[in-house]
Every structure is written in C-alpha cells, then in structure tokens.
C-alpha atoms as a PDB file:
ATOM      1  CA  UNK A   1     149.175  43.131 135.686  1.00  0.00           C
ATOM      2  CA  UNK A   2     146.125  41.543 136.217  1.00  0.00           C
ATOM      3  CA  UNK A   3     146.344  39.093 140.019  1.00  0.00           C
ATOM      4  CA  UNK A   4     145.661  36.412 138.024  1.00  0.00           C
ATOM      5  CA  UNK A   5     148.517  35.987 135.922  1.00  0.00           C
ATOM      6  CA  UNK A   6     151.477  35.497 138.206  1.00  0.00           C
ATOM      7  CA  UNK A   7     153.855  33.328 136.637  1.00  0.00           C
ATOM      8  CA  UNK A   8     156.423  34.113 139.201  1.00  0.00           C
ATOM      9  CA  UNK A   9     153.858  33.182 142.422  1.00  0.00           C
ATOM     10  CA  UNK A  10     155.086  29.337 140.813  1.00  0.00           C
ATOM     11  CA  UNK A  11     159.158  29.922 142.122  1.00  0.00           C
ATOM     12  CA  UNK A  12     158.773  29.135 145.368  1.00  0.00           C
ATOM     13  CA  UNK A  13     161.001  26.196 145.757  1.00  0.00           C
ATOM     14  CA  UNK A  14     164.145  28.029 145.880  1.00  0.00           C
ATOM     15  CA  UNK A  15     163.050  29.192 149.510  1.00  0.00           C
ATOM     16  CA  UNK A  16     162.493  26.189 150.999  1.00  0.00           C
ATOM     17  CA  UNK A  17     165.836  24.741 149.996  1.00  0.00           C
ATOM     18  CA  UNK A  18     167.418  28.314 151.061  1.00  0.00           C
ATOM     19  CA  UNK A  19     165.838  27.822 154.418  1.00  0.00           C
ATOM     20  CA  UNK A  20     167.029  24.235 155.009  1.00  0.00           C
ATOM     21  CA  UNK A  21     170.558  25.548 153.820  1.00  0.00           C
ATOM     22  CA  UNK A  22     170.706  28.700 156.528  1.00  0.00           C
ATOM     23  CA  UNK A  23     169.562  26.386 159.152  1.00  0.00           C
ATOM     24  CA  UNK A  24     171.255  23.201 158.840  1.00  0.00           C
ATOM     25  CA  UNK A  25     174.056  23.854 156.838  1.00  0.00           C
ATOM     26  CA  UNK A  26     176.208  26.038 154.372  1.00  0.00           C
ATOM     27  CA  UNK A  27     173.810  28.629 151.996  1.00  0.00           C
ATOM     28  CA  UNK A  28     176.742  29.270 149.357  1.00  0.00           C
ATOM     29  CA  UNK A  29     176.740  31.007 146.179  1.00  0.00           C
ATOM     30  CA  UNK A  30     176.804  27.838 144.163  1.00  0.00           C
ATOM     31  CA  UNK A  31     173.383  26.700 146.029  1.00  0.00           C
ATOM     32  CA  UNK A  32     171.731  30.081 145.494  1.00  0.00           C
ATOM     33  CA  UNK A  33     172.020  29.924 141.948  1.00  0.00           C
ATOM     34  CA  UNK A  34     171.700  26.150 141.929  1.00  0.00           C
ATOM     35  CA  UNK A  35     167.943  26.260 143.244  1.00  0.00           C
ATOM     36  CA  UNK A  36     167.156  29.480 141.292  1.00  0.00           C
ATOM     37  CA  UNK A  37     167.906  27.618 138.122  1.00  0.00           C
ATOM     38  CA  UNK A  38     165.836  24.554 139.590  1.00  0.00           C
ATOM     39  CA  UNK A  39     163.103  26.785 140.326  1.00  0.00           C
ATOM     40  CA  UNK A  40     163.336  28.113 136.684  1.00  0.00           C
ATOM     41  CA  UNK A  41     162.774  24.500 135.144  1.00  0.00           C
ATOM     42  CA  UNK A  42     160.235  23.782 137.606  1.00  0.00           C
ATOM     43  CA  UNK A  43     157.793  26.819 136.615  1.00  0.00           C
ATOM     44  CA  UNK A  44     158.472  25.581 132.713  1.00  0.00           C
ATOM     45  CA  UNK A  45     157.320  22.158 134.086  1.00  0.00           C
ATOM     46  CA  UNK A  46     154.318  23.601 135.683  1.00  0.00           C
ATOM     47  CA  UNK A  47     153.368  25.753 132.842  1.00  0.00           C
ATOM     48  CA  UNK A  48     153.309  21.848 130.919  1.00  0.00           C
ATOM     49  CA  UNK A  49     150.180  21.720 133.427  1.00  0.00           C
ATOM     50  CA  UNK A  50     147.818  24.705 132.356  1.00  0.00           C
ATOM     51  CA  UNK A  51     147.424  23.476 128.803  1.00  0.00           C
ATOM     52  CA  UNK A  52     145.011  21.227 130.002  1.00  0.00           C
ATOM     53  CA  UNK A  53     143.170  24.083 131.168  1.00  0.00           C
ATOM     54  CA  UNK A  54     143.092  26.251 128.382  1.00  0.00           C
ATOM     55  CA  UNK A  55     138.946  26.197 127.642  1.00  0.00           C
ATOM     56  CA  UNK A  56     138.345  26.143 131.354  1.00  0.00           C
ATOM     57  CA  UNK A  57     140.494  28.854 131.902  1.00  0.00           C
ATOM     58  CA  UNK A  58     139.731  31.509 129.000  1.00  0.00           C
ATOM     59  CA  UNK A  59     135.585  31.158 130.512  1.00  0.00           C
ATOM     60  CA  UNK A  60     136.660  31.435 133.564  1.00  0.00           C
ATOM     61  CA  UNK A  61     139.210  34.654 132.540  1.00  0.00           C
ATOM     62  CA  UNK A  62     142.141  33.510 133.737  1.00  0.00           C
ATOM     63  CA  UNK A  63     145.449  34.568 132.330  1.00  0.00           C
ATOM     64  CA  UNK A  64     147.110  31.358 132.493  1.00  0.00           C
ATOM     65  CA  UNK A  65     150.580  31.332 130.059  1.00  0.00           C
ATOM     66  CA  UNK A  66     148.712  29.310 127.299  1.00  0.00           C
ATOM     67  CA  UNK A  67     145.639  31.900 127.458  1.00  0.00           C
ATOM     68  CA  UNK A  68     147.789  35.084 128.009  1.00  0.00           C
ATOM     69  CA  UNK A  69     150.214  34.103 124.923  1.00  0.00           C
ATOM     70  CA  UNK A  70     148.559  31.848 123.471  1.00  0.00           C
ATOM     71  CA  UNK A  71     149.387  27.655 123.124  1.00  0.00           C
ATOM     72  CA  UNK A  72     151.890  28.423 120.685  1.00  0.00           C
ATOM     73  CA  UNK A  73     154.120  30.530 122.291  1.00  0.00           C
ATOM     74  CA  UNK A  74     153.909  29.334 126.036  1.00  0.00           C
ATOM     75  CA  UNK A  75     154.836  26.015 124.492  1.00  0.00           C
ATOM     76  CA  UNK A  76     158.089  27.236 123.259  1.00  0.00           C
ATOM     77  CA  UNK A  77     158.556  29.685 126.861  1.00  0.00           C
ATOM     78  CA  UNK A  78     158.224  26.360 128.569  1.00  0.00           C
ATOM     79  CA  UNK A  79     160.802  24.306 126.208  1.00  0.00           C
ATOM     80  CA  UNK A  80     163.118  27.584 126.792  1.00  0.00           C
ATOM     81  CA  UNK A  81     162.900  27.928 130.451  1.00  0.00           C
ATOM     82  CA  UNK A  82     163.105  23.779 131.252  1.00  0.00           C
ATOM     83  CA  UNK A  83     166.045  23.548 128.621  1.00  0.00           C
ATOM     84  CA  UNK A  84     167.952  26.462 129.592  1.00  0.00           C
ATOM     85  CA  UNK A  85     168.214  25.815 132.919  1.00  0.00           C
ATOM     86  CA  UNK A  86     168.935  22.623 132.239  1.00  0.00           C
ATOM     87  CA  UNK A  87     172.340  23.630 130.260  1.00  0.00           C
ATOM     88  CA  UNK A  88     173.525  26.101 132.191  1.00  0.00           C
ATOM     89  CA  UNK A  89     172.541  23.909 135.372  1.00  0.00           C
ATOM     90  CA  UNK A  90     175.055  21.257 133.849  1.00  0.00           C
ATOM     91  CA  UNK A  91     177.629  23.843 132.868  1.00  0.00           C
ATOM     92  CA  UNK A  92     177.708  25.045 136.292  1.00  0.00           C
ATOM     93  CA  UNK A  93     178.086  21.899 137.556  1.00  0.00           C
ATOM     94  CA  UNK A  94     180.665  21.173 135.468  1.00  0.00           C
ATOM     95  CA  UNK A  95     182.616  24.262 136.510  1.00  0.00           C
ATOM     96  CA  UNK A  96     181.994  23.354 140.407  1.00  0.00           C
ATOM     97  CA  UNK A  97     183.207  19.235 139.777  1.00  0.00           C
ATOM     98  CA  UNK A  98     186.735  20.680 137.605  1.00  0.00           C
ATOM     99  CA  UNK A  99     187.161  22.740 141.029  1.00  0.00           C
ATOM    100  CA  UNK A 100     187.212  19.109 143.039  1.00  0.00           C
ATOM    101  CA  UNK A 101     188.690  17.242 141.014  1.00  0.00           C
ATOM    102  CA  UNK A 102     191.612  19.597 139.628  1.00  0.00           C
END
C-alpha cells in the first residue's frame, strides 16, 4: 500500500486517552473498547474532511478515501464507520449503566 493512503495513521486518539487512563487512573476493558469505538467515528468524521480535497488531491496523487474509492463509496464508509460506532457505542453503554443500576 502506497504511504500515502493510511487511513489508519487517523486513530490516534485512543492512545492519548489510554495514556491518561494508565497514569492517572483505572485503564479497564470497558475504556479500551470505549475509545477504540470513539476513534472509529472520529476517522469517519475526518474522512467528511478530504472531500473537499478531491481535485487537489487526485493532481497531487494522493490516495485520499474519496480518490482511492471514489466519492461514492467513501461517503457511505464514512456514514458506516460514524453510525456504527455510534450504536454499538450506545449499546455498550447501555450494558455498562444496567450493571449500576441493577
């Protein structure tokens, strides 16, 4: 894969909020997944970003998602990863508050 397509160089939150966890409190399962799920919805949120760049980035030949799939389809890998993480994000959450309040 070509260096400058790296979808995955855009989940980097998840290790700052690991970090903070390990050092000034509790790093439990629940966060883990938590952030990772975050971090998911936040690279579907940044993808939102590189269709204004899709002329720009095709003469410049970089593989952005809307260049590399095309606007079409890296519209509906956006939708997928912010809205899946999103439900399972509140279906997790709703697992952890039955736990307290049960």
């Amino acid at each position: 894969m070509d260096w400058k397509f790296r979808p995955w160089s855009k989940l980097y939150q998840f290790a700052m909020v690991w970090a903070g966890q390990a050092l000034f409190g509790t790093l439990t399962p629940d966060i883990i997944v938590l952030t990772l799920l975050y971090s998911i919805a936040g690279l579907g949120i940044a993808i939102v970003n590189d269709f204004k760049s899709i002329e720009g980035d095709r003469a410049l030949g970089l593989q952005s998602l809307p260049v590399a799939f095309g606007a079409e389809t890296a519209k509906w890998i956006c939708v997928g990863a912010i809205d899946i993480t999103q439900l399972s994000v509140a279906g997790m959450l709703s697992l952890i508050l039955s736990d307290i309040i049960c």
